[in-house]
N, C-alpha and C. Protein backbone atom coordinates (compact mmCIF):
# COMPACT_ATOMS: atom_id res chain seq x y z
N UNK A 1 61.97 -51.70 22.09
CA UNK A 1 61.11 -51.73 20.90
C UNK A 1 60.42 -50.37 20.75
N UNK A 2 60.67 -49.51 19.38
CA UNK A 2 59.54 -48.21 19.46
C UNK A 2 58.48 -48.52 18.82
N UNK A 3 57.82 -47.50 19.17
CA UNK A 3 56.32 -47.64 18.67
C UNK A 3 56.07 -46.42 17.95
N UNK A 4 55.41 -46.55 16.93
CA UNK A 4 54.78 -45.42 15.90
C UNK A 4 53.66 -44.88 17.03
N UNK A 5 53.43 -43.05 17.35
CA UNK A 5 52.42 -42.90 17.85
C UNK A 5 51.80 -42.70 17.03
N UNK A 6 50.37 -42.84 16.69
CA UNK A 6 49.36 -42.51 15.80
C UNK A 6 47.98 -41.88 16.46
N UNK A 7 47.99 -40.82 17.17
CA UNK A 7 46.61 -39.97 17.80
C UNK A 7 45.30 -40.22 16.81
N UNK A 8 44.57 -40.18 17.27
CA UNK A 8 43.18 -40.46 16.57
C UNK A 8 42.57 -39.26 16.60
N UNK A 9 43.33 -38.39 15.42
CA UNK A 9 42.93 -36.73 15.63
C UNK A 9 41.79 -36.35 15.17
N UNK A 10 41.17 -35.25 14.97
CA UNK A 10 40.59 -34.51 14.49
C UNK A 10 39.88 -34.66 13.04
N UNK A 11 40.77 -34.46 12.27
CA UNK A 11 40.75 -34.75 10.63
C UNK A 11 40.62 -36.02 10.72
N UNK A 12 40.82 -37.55 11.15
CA UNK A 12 40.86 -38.88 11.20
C UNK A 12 39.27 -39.10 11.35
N UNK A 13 39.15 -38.52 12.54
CA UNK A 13 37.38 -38.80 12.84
C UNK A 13 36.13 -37.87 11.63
N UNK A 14 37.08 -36.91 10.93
CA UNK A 14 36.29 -36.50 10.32
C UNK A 14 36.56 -37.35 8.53
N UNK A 15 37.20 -37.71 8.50
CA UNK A 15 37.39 -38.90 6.91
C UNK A 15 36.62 -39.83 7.38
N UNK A 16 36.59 -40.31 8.48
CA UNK A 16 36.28 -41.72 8.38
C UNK A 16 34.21 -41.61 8.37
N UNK A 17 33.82 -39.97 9.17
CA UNK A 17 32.43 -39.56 9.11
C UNK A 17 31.94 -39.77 7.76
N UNK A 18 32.90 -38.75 7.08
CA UNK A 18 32.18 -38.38 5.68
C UNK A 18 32.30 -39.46 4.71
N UNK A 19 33.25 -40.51 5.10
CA UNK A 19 33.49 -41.42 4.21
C UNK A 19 31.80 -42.80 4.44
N UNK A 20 31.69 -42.66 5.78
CA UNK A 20 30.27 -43.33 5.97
C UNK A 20 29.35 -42.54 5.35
N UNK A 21 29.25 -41.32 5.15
CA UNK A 21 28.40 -40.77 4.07
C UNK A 21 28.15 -40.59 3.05
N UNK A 22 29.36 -41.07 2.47
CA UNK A 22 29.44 -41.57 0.96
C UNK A 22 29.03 -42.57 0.52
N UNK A 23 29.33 -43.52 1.35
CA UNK A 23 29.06 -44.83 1.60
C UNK A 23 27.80 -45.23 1.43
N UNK A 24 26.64 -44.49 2.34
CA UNK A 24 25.21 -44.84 3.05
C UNK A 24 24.20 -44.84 1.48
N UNK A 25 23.50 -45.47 1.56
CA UNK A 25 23.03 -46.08 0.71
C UNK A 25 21.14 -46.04 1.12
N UNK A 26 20.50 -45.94 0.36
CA UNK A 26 19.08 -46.58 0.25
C UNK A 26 18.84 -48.10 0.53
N UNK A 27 17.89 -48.33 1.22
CA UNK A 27 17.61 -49.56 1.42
C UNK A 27 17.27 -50.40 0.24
N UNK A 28 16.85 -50.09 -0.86
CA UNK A 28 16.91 -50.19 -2.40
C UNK A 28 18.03 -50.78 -3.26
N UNK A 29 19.15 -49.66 -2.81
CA UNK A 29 20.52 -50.07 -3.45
C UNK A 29 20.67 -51.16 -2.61
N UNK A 30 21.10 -50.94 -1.39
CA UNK A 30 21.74 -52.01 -0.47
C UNK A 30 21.03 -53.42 -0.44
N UNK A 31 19.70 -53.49 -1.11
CA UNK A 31 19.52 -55.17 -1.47
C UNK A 31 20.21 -55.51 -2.43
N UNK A 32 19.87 -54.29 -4.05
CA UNK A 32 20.51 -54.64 -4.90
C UNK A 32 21.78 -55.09 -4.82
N UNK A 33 22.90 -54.24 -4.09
CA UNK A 33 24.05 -54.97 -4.05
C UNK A 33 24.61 -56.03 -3.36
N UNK A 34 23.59 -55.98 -2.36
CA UNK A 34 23.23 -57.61 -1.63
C UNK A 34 23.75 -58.91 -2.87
N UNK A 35 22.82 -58.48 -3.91
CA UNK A 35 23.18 -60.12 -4.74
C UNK A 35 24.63 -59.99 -5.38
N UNK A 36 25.24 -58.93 -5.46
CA UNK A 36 26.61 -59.06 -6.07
C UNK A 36 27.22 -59.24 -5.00
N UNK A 37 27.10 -59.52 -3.77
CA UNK A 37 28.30 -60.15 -2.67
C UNK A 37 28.61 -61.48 -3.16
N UNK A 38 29.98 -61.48 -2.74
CA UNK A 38 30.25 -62.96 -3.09
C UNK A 38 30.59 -63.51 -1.74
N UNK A 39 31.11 -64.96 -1.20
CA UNK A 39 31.48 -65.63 -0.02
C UNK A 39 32.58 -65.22 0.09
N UNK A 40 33.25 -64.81 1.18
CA UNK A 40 34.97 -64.79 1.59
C UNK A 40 34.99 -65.80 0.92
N UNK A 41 36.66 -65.74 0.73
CA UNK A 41 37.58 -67.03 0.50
C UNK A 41 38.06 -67.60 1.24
N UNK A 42 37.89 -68.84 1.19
CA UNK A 42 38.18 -69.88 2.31
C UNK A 42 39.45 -70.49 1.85
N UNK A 43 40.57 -71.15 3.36
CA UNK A 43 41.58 -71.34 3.56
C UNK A 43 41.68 -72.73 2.07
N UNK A 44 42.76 -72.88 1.64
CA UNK A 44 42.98 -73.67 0.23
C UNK A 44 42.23 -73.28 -0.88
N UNK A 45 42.15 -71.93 -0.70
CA UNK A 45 42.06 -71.52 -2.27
C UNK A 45 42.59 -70.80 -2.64
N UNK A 46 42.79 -70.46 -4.29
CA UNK A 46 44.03 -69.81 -4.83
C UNK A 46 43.81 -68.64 -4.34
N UNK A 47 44.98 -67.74 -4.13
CA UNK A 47 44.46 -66.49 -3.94
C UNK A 47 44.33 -65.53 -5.24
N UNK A 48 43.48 -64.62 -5.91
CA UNK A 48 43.19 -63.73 -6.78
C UNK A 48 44.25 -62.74 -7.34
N UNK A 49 45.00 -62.98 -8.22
CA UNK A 49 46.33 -61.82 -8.50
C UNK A 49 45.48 -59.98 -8.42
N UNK A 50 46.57 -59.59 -8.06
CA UNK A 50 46.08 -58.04 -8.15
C UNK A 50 47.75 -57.76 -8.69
N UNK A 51 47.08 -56.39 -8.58
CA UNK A 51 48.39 -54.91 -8.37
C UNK A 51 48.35 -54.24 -7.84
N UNK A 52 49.69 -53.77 -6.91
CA UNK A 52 49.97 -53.18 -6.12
C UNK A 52 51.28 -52.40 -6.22
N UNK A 53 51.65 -50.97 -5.60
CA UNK A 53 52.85 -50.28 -5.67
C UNK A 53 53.44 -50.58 -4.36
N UNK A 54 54.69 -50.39 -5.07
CA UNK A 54 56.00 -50.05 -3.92
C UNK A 54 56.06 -48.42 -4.15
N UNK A 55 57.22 -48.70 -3.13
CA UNK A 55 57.32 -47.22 -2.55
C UNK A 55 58.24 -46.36 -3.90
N UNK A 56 58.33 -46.73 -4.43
CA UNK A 56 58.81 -46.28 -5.94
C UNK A 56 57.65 -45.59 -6.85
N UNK A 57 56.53 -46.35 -6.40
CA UNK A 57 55.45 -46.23 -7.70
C UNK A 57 55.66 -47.25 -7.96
N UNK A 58 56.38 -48.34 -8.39
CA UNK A 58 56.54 -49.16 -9.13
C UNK A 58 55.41 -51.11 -9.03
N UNK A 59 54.57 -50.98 -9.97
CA UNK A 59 53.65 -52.10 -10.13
C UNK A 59 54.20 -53.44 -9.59
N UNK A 60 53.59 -53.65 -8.79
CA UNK A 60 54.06 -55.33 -8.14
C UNK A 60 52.85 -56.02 -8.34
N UNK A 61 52.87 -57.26 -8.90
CA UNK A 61 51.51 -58.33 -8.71
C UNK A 61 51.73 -59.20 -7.60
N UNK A 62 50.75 -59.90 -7.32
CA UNK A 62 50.78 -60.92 -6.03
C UNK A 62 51.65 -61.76 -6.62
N UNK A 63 51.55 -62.45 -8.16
CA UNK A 63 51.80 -63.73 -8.65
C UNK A 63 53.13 -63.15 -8.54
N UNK A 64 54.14 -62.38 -8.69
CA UNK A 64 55.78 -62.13 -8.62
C UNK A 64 55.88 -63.10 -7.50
N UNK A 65 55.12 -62.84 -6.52
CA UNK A 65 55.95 -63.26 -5.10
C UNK A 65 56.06 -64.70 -5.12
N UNK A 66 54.96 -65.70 -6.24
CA UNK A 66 54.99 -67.32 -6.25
C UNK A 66 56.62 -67.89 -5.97
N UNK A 67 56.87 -68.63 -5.31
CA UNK A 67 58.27 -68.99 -5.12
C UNK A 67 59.18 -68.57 -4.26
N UNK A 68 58.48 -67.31 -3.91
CA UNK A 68 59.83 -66.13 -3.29
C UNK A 68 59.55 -65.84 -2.23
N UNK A 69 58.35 -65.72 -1.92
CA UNK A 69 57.84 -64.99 -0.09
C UNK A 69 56.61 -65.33 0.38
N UNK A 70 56.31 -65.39 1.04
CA UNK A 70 54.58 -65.60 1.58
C UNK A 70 54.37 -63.96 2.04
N UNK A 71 52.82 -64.56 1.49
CA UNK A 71 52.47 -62.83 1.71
C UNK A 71 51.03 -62.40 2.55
N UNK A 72 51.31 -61.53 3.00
CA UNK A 72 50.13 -60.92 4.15
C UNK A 72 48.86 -60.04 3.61
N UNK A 73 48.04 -60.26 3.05
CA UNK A 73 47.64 -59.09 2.38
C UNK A 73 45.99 -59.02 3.19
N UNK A 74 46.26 -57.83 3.51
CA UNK A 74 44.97 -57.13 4.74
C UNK A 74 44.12 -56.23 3.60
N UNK A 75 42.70 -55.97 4.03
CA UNK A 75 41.90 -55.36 3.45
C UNK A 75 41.43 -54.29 4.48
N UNK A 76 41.55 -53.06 4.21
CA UNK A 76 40.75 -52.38 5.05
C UNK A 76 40.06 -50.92 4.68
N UNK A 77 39.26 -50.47 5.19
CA UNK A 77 38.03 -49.66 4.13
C UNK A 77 38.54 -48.01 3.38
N UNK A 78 39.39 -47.31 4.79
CA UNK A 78 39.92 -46.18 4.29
C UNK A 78 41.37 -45.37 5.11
N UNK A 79 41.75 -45.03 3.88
CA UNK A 79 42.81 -44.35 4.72
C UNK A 79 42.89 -42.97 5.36
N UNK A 80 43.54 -43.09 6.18
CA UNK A 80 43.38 -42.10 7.45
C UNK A 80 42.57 -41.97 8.82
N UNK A 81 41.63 -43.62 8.81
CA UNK A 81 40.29 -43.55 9.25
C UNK A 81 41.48 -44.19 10.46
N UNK A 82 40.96 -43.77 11.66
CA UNK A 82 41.09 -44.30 13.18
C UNK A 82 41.41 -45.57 13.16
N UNK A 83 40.59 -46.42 12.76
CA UNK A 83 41.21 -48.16 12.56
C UNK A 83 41.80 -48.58 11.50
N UNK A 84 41.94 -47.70 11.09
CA UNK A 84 42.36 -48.38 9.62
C UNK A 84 44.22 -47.68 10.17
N UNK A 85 44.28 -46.34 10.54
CA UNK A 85 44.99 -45.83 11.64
C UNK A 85 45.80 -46.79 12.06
N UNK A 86 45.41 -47.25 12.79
CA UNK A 86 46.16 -48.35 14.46
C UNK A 86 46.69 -49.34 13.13
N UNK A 87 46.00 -50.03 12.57
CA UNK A 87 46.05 -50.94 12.15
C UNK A 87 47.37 -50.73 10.70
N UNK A 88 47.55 -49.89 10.00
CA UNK A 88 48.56 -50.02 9.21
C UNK A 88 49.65 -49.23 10.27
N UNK A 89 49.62 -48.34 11.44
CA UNK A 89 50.91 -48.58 12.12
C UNK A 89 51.10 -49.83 12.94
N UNK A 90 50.82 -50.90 12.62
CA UNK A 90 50.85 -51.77 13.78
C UNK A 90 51.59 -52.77 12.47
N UNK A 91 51.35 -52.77 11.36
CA UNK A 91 52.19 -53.36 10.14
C UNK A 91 53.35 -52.68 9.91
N UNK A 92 53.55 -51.57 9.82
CA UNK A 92 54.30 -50.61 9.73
C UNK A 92 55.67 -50.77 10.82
N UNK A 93 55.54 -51.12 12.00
CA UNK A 93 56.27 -51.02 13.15
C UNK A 93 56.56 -52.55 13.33
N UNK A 94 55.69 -53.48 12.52
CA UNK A 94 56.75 -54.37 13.10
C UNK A 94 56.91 -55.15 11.57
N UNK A 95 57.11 -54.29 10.10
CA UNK A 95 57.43 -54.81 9.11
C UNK A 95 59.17 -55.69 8.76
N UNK A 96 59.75 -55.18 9.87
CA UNK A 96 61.59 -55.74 9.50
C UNK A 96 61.01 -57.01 9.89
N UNK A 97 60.35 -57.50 11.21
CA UNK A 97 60.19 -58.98 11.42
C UNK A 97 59.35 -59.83 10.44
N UNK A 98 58.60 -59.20 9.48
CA UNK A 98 57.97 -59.60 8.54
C UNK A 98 58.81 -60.00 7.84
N UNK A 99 59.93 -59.14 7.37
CA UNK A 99 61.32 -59.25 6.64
C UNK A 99 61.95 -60.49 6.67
N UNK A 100 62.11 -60.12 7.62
CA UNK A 100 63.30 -61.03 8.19
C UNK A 100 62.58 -62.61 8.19
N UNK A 101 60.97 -62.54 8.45
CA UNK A 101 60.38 -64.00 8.17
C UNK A 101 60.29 -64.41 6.77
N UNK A 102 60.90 -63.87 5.45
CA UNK A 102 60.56 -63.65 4.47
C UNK A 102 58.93 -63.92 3.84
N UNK A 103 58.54 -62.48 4.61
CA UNK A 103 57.06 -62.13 4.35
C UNK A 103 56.79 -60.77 3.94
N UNK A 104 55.91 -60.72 2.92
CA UNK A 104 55.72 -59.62 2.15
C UNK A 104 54.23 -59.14 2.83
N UNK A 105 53.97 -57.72 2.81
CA UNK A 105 53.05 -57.50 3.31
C UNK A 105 52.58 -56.58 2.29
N UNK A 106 50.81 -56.51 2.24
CA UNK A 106 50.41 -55.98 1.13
C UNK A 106 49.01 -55.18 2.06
N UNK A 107 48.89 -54.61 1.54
CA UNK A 107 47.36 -53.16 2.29
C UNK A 107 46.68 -53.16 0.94
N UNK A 108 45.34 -53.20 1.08
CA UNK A 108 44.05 -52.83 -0.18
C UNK A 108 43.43 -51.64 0.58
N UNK A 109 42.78 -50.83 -0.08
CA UNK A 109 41.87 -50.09 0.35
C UNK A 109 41.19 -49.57 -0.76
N UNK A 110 39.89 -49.28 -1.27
CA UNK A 110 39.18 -48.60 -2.35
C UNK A 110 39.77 -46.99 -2.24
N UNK A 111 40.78 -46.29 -1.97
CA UNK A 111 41.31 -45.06 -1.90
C UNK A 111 42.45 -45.22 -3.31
N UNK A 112 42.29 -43.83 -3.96
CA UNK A 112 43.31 -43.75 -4.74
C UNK A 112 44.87 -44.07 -4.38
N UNK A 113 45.06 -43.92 -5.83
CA UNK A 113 46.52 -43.96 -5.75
C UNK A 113 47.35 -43.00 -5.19
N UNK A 114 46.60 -41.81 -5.15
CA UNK A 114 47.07 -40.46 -4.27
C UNK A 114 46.62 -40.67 -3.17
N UNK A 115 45.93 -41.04 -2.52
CA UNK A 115 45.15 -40.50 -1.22
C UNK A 115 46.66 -41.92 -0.65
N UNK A 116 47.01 -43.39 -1.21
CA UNK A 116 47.93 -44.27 -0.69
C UNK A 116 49.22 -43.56 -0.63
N UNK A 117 49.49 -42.53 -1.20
CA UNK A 117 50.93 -41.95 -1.52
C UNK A 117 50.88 -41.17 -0.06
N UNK A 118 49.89 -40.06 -0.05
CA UNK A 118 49.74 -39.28 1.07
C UNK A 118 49.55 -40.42 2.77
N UNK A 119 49.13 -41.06 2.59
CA UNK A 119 48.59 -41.88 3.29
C UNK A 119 50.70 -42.38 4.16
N UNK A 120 50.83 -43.34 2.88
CA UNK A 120 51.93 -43.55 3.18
C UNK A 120 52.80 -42.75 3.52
N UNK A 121 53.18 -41.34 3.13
CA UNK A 121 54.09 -40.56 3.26
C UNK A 121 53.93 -39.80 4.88
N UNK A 122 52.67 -39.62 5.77
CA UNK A 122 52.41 -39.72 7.02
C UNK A 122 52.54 -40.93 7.67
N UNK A 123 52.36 -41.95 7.25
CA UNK A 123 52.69 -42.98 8.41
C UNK A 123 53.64 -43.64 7.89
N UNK A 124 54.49 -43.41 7.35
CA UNK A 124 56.17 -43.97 6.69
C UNK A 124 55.64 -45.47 6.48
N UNK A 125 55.00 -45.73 5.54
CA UNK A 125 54.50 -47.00 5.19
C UNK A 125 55.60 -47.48 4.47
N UNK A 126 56.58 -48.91 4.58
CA UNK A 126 57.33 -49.38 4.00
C UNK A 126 56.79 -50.59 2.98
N UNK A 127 55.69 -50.79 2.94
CA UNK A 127 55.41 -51.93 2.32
C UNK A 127 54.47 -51.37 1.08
N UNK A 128 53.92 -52.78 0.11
CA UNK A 128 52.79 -52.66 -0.65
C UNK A 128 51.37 -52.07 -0.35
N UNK A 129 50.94 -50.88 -1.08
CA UNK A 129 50.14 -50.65 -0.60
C UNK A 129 49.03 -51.28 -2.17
N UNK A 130 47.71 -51.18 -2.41
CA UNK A 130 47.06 -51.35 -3.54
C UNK A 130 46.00 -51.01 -3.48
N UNK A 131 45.78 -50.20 -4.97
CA UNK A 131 44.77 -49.28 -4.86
C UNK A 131 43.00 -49.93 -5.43
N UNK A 132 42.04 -49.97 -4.86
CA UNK A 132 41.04 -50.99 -4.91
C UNK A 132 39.26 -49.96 -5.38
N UNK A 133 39.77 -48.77 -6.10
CA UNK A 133 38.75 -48.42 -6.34
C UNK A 133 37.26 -48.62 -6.55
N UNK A 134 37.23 -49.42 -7.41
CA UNK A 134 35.84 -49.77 -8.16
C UNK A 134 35.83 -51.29 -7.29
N UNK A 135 36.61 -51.46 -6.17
CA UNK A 135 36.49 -52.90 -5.55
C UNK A 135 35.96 -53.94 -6.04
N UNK A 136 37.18 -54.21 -7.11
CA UNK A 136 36.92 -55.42 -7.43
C UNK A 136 37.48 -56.33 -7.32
N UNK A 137 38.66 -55.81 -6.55
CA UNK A 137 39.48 -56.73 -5.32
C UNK A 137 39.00 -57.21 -4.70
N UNK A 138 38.26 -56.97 -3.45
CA UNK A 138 37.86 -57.03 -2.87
C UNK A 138 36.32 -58.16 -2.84
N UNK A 139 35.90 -57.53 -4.05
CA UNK A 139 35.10 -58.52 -4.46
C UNK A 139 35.51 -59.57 -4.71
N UNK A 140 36.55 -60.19 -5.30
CA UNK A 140 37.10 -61.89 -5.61
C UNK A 140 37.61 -62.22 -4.60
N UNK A 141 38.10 -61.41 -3.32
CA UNK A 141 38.16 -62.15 -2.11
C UNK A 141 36.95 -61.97 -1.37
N UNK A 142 35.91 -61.59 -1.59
CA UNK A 142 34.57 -61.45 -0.77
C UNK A 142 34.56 -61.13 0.71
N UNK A 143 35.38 -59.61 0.51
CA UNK A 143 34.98 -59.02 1.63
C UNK A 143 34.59 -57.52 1.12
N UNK A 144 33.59 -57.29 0.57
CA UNK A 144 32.90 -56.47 -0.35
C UNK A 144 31.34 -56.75 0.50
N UNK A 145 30.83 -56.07 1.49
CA UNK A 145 29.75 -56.40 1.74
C UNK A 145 28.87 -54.99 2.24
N UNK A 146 27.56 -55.86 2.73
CA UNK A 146 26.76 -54.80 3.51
C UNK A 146 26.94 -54.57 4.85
N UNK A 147 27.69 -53.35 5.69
CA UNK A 147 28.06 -52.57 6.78
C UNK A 147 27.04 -52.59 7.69
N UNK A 148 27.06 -52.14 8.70
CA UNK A 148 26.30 -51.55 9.46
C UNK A 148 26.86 -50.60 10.36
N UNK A 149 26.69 -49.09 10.59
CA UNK A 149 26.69 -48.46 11.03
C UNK A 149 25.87 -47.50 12.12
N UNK A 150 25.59 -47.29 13.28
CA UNK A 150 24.77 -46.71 13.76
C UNK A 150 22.90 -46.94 13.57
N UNK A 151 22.65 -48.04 13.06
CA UNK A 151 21.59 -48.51 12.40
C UNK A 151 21.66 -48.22 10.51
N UNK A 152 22.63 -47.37 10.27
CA UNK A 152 22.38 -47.41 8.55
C UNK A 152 22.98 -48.31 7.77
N UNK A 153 22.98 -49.15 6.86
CA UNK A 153 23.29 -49.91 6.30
C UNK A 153 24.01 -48.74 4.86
N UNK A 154 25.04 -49.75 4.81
CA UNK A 154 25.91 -48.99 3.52
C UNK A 154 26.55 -49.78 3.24
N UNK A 155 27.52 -50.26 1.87
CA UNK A 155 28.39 -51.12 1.39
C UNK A 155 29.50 -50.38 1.47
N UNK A 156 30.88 -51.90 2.05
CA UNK A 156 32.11 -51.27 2.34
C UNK A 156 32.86 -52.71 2.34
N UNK A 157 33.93 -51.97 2.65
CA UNK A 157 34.65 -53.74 2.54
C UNK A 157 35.41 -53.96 3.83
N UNK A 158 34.92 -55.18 4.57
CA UNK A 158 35.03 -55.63 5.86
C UNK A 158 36.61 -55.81 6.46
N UNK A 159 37.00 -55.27 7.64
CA UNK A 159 38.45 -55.51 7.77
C UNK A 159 39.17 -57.45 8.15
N UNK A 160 39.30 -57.20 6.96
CA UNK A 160 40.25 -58.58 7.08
C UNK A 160 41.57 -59.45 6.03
N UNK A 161 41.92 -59.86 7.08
CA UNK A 161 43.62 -60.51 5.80
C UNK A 161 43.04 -61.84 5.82
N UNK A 162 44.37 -62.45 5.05
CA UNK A 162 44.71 -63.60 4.53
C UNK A 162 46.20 -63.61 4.32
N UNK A 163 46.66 -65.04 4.40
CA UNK A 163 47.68 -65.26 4.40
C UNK A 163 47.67 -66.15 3.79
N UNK A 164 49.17 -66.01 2.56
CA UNK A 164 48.98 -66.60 1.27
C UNK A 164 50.56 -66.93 1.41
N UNK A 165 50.68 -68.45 0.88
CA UNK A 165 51.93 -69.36 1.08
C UNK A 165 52.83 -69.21 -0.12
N UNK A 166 54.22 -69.38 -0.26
CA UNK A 166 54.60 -68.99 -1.86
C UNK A 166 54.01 -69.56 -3.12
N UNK A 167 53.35 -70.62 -2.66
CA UNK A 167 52.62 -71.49 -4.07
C UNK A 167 51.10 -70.60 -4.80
N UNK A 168 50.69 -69.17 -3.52
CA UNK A 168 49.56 -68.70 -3.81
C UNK A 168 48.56 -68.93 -3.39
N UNK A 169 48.79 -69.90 -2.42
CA UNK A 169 47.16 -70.66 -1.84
C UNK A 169 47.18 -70.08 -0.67
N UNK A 170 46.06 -69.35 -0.09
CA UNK A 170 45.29 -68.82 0.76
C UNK A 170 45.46 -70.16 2.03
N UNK A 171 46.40 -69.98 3.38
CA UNK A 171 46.55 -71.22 4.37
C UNK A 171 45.62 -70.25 5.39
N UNK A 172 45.16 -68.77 5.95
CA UNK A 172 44.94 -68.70 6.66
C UNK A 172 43.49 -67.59 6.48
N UNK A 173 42.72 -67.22 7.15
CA UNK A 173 41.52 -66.44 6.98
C UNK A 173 41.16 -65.81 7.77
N UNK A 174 41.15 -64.41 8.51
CA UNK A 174 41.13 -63.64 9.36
C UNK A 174 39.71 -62.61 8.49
N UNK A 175 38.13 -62.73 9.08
CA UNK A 175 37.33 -62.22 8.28
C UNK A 175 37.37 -60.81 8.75
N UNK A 176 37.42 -61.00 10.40
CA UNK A 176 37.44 -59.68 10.95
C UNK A 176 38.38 -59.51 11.82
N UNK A 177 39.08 -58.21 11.85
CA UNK A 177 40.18 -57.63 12.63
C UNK A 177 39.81 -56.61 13.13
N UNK A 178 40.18 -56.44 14.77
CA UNK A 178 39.91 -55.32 15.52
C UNK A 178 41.61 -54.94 16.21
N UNK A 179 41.91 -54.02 15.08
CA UNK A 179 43.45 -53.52 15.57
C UNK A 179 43.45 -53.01 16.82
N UNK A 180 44.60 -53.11 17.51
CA UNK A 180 44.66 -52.62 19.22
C UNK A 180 45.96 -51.97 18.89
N UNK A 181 46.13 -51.01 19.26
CA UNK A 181 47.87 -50.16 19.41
C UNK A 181 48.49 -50.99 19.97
N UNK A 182 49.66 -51.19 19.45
CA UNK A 182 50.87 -51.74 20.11
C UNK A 182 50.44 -53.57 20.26
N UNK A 183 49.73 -53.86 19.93
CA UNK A 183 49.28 -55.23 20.19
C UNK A 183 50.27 -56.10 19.02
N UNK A 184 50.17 -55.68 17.45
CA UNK A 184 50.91 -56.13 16.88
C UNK A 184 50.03 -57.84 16.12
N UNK A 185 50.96 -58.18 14.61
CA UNK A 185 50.21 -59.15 14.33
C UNK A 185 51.28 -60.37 14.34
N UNK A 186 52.40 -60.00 14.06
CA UNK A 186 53.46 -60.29 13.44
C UNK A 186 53.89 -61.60 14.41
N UNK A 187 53.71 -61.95 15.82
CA UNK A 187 54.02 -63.22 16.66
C UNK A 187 52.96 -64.33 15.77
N UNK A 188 51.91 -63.59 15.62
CA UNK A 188 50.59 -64.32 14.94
C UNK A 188 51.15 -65.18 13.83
N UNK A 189 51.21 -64.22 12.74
CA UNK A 189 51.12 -64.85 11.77
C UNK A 189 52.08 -65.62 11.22
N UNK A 190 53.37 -65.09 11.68
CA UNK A 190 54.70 -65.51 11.31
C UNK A 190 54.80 -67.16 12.45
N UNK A 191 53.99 -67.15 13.10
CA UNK A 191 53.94 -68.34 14.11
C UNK A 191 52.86 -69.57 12.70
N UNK A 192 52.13 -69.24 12.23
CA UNK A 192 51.38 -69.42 11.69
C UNK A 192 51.98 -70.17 10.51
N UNK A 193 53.03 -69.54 9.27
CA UNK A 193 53.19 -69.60 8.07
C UNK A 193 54.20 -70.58 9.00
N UNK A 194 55.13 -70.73 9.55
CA UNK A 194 56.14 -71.72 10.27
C UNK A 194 55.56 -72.96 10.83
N UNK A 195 54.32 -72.82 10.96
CA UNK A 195 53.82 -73.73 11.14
C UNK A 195 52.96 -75.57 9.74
N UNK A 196 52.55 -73.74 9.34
CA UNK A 196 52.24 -74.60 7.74
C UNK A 196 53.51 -75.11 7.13
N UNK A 197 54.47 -74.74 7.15
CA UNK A 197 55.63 -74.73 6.22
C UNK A 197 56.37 -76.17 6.86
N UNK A 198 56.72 -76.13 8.23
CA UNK A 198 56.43 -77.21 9.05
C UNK A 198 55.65 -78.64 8.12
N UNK A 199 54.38 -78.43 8.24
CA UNK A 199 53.77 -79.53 7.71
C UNK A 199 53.52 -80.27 6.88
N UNK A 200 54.02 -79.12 5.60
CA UNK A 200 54.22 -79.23 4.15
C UNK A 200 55.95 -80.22 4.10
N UNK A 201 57.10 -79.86 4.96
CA UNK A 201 57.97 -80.49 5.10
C UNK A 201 58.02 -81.83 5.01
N UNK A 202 56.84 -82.44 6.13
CA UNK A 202 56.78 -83.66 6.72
C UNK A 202 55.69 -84.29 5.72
N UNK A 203 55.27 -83.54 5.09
CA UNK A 203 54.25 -84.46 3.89
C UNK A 203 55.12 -85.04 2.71
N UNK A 204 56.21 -84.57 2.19
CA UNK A 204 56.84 -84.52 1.28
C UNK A 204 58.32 -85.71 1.56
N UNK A 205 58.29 -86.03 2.77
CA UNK A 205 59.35 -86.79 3.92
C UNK A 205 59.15 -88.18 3.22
C-alpha cells in the first residue's frame, strides 16, 4: 500500500497562522455571530444540495448523486493548513476503495476556487472539491461556529463529515475529526454505509 507523504512545511504553518488572523475577531463580533450559528445536522436528515467541481472544472451538485452513489462529504477550514494537510491526503490515498465501494467523496472549505485548483494540483486530489466562501454551506450543515484558539475566539468552520445514503439522507455524523497520517477513513465508513444498506434490505423483506 503507498502512502502520499505530506511534510508539515514551512509555508503550511504559515497559511494556517495568518489564516487564524483573519479569522480573529472582537469579542463583539463573535457574540454577534454567536446567534447566526445554527445546530449540526443530525443523522436522518436531508442533506443540503450544494456545488461542487471535478477535476475538469466541471459543476457537480450533491442531488446528481440521488440514486447513484453515497457520498462522503467532509468540511474542513483551509487549504494547505497542516490538518486540513493529513486529512485530504488520507482521502486522497485511499479514494479507489471509495470507488470501488461506490462512494463519492466531496471536500468544502471557505477557500476559493483557485486556492482548490492549486490546492488540488499539489496533493493530486482526485475527487470533488467545493468552494464555500461566504459559508453558507457550511452554515445549513451547522458547522459554522465559534473557534477557539490559543485563548482567542474567532469564527471558522469545525472539522467534520457526514455521510449521505443515495436517497440524500444524512445516516452518519462525525462533528469532529482529528486526522492521523496513514490512519485512513475508508475501513470506517465504507463498514458503515454496508451496514446501513444491510438494514434498509431487511426492512423492505
Amino acid at each position: 500500500m503507498s502512502f502520499i507523504h505530506v511534510p508539515i512545511s514551512i509555508f503550511a504553518k504559515k497559511v494556517f497562522i495568518s489564516y487564524l488572523i483573519i479569522q480573529s475577531m472582537s469579542k463583539e463580533n463573535v457574540e454577534v455571530r454567536r446567534q447566526e450559528i445554527s445546530i449540526p445536522l443530525q443523522e436522518n436528515s436531508v442533506a443540503p444540495d450544494f456545488t461542487a467541481l471535478d477535476l475538469d472544472g466541471k459543476a457537480i451538485k450533491l442531488s446528481d448523486f440521488h440514486g447513484k452513489k453515497k457520498v462522503v462529504v467532509y468540511f474542513y477550514p483551509k487549504d494547505f493548513t497542516p490538518g486540513c494537510t493529513t486529512e485530504t491526503a488520507e482521502f486522497a490515498r485511499e479514494y479507489t476503495r471509495f470507488k470501488e465501494a461506490n462512494i463519492e467523496i466531496i471536500g468544502v472549505s471557505p477557500d476559493s476556487d483557485d486556492s482548490h485548483k492549486k490546492f488540488r494540483e499539489q496533493m493530486k486530489i482526485p475527487y470533488l472539491l467545493a468552494s464555500d466562501v461566504l459559508n453558507q454551506v457550511s452554515r445549513k450543515y451547522g458547522v459554522y461556529a465559534v473557534k477557539n484558539f490559543m485563548g482567542r475566539e474567532h469564527m471558522g468552520v469545525n472539522r467534520s463529515t457526514f455521510l449521505i445514503d443515495k436517497n440524500g439522507i444524512i445516516v452518519k455524523v462525525y462533528p469532529k475529526i482529528n486526522p492521523i497520517p496513514g490512519k485512513g477513513f475508508a475501513d470506517e465508513y465504507i463498514e458503515i454505509f454496508e451496514m446501513i444498506e444491510s438494514k434498509q434490505i431487511h426492512q423492505y423483506k
